[in-house]
N, C-alpha and C. Protein backbone atom coordinates (compact mmCIF):
# COMPACT_ATOMS: atom_id res chain seq x y z
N UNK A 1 24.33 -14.17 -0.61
CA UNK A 1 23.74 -14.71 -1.82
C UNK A 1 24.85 -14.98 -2.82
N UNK A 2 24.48 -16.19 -3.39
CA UNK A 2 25.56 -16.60 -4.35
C UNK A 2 25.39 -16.06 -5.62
N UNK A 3 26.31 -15.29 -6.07
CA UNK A 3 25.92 -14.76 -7.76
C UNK A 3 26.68 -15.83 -8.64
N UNK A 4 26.64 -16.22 -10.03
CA UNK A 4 26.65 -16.28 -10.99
C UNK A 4 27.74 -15.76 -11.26
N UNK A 5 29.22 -15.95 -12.12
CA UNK A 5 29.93 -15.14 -12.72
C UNK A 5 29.18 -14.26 -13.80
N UNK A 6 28.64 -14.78 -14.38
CA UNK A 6 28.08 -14.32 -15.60
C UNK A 6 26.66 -13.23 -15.38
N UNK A 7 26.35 -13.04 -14.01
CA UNK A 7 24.94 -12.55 -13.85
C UNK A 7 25.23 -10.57 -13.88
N UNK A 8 26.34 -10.15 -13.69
CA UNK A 8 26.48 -9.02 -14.16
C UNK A 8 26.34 -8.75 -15.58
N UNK A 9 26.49 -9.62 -16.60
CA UNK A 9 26.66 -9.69 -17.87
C UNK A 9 25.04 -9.76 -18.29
N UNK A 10 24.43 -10.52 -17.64
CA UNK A 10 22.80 -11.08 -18.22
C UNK A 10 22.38 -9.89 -17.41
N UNK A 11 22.39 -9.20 -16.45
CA UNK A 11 21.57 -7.95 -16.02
C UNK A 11 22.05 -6.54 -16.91
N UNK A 12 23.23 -6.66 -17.86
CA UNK A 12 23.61 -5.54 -18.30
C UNK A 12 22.58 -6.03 -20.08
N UNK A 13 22.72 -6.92 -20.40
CA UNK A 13 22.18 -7.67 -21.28
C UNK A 13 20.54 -7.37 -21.26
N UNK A 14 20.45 -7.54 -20.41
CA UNK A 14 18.30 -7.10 -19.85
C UNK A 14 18.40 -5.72 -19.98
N UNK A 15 19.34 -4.74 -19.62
CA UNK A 15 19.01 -3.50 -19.47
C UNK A 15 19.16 -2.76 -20.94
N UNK A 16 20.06 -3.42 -22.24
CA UNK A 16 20.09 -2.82 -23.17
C UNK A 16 18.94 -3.37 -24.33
N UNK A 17 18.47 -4.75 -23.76
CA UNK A 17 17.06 -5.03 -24.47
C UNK A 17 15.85 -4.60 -24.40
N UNK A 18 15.78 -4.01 -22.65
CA UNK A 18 14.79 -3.11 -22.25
C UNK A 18 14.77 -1.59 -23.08
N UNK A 19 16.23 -1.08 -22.81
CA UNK A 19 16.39 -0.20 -23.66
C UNK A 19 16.18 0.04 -25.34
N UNK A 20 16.74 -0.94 -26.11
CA UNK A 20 16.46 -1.01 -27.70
C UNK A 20 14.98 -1.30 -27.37
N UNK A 21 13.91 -2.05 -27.18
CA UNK A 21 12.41 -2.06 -26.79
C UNK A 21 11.94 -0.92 -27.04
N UNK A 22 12.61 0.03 -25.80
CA UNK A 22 11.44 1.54 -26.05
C UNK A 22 12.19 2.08 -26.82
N UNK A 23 13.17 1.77 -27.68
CA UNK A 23 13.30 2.88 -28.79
C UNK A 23 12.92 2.22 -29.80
N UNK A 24 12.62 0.81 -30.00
CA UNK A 24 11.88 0.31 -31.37
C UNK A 24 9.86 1.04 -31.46
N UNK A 25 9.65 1.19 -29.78
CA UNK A 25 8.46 1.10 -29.51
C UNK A 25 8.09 2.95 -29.97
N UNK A 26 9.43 3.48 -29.35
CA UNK A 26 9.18 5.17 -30.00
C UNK A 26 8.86 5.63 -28.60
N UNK A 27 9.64 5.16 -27.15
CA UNK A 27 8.65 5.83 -25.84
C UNK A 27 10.51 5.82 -25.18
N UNK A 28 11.19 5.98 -25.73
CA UNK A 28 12.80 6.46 -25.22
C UNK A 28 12.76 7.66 -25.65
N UNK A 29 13.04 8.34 -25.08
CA UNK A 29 13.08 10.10 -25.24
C UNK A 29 14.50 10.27 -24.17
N UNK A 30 15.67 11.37 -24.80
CA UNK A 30 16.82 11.07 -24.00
C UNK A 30 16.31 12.86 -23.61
N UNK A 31 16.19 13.57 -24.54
CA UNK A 31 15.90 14.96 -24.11
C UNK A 31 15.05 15.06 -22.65
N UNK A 32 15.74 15.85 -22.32
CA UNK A 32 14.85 16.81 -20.68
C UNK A 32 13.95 17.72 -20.81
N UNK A 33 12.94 17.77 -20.72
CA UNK A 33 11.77 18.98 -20.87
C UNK A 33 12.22 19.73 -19.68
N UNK A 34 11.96 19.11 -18.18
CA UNK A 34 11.42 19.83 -17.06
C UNK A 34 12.45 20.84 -16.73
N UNK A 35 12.27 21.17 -16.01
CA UNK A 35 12.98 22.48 -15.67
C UNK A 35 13.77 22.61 -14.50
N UNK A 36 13.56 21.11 -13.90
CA UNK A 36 14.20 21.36 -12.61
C UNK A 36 15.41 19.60 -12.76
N UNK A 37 14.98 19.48 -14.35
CA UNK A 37 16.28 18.59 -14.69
C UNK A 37 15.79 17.20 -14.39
N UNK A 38 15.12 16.68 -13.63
CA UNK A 38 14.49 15.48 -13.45
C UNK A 38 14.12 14.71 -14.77
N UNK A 39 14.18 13.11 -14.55
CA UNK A 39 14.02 12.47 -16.25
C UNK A 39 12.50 12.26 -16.40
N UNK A 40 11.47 12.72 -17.67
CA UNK A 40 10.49 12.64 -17.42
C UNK A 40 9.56 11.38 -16.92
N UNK A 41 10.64 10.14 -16.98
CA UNK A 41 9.69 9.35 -16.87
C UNK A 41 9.88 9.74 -15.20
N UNK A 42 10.84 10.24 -14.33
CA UNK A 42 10.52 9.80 -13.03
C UNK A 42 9.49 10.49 -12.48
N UNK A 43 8.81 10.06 -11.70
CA UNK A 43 7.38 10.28 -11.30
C UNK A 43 7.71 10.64 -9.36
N UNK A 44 8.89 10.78 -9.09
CA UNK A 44 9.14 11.32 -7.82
C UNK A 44 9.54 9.75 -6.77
N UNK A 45 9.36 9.70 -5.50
CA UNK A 45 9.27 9.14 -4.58
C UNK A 45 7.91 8.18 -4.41
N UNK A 46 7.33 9.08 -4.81
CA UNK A 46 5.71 8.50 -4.05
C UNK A 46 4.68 8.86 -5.29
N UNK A 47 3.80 8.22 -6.43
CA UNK A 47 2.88 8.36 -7.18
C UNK A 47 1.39 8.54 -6.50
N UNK A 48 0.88 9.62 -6.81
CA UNK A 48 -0.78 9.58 -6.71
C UNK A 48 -1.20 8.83 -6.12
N UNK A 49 -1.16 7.64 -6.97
CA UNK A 49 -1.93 6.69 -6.89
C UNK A 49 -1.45 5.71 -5.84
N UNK A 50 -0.21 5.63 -5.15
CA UNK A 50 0.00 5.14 -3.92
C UNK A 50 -0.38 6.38 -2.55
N UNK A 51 -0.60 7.32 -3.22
CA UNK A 51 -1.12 8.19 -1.74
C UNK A 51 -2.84 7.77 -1.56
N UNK A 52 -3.07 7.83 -2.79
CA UNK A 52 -5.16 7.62 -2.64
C UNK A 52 -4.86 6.39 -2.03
N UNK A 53 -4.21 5.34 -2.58
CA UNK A 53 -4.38 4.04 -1.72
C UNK A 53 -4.47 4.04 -0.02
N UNK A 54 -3.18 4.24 0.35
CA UNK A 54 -2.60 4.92 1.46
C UNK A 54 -4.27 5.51 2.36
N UNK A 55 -4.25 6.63 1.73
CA UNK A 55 -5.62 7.28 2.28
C UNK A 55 -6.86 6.32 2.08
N UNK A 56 -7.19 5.64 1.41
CA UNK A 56 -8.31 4.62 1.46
C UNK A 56 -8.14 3.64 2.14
N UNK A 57 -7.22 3.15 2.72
CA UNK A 57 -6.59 2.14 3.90
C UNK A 57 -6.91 2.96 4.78
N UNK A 58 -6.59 4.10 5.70
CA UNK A 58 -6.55 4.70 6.28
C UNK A 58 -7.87 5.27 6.59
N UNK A 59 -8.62 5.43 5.79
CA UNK A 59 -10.04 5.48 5.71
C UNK A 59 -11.12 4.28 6.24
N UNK A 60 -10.44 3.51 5.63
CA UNK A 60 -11.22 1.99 5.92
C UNK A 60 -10.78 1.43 7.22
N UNK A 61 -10.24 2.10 8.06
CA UNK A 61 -9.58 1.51 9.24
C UNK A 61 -10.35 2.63 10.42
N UNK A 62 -10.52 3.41 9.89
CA UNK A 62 -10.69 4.37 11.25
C UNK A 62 -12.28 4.20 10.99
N UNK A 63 -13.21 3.75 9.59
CA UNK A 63 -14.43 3.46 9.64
C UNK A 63 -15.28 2.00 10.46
N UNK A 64 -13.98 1.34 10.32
CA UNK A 64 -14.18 0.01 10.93
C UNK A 64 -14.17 -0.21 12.45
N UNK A 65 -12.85 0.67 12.77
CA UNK A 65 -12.78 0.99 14.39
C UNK A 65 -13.63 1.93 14.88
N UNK A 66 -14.45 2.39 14.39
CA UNK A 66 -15.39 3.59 14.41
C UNK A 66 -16.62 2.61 15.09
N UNK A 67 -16.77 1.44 13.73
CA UNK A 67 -17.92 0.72 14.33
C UNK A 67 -17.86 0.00 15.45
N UNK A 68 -17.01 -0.50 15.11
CA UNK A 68 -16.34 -1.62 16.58
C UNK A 68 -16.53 -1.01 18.03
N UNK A 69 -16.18 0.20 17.72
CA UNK A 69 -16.53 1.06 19.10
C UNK A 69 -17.26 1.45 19.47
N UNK A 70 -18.35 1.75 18.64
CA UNK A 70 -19.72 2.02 18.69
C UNK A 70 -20.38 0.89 19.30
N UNK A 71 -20.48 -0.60 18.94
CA UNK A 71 -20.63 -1.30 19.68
C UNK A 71 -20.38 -1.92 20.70
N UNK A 72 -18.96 -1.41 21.29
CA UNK A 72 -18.87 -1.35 22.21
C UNK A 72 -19.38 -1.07 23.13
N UNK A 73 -19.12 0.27 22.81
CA UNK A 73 -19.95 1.42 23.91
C UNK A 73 -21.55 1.23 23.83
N UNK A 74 -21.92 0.72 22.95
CA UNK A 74 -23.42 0.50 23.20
C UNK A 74 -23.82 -0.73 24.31
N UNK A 75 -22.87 -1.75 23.89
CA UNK A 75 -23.36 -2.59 24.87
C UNK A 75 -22.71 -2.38 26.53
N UNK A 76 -21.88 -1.32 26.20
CA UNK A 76 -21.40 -1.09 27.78
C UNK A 76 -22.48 0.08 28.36
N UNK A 77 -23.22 0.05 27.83
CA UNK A 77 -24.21 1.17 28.50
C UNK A 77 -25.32 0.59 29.03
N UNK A 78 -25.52 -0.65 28.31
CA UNK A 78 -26.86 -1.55 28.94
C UNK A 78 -26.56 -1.95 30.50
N UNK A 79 -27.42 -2.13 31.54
CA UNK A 79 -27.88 -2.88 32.34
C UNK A 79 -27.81 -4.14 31.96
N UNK A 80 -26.71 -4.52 33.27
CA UNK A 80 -26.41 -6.09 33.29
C UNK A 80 -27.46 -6.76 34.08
N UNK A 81 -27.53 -7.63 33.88
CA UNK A 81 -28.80 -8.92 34.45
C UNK A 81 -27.94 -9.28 35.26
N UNK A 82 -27.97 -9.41 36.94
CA UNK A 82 -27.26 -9.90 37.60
C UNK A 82 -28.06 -11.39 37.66
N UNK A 83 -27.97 -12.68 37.83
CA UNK A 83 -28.98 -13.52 37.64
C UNK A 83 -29.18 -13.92 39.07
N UNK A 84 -30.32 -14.37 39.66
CA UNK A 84 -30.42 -14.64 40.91
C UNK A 84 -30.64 -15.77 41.64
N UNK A 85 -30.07 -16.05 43.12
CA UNK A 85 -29.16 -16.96 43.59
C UNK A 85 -30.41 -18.17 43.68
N UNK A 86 -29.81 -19.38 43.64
CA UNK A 86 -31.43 -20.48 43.47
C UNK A 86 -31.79 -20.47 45.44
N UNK A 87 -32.76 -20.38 45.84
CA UNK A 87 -33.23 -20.81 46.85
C UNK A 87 -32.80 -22.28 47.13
N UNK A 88 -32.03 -21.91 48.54
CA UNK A 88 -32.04 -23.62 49.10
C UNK A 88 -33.17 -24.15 50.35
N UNK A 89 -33.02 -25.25 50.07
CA UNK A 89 -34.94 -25.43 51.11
C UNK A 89 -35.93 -24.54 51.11
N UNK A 90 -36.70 -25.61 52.54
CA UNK A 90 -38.09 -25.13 52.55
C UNK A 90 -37.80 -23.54 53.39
């Protein structure tokens, strides 16, 4: 990929406008509460709310193949109609 001379400059440029933003807005906090040193905004690897997703995909897939199979197996349980052969002549 071709960069820009200048595109280190405009991404350092975005990051201190992002920055002055949340401190005009009052939601930049440099202090550490937690205790195990982590910055509060980070929220880990993986949020909540991508695990419920996760699990509701996962849900909706094994309910669907659930049915699918059910009908399967239902119609593999019926008696096939073998159909029968036409009579030739008298």
């Amino acid at each position: 990929m071709i960069r820009h001379p200048y595109s280190p400059v405009a991404h350092g440029a975005t990051h201190q406008l992002y920055h002055w933003l949340l401190v005009a807005a009052g939601c930049e906090r440099r202090q550490v509460d937690r205790v195990d040193g982590a910055p509060e905004r980070d929220r880990g690897a993986v949020s909540l709310e991508q695990v419920l997703w996760f699990v509701a995909a996962g849900v909706a897939v094994a309910v669907i193949a659930n049915v699918l199979w059910q009908r399967i197996a239902d119609q593999a349980d019926e008696d096939i109609e073998l159909p029968e052969s036409p009579t030739v002549g008298p």
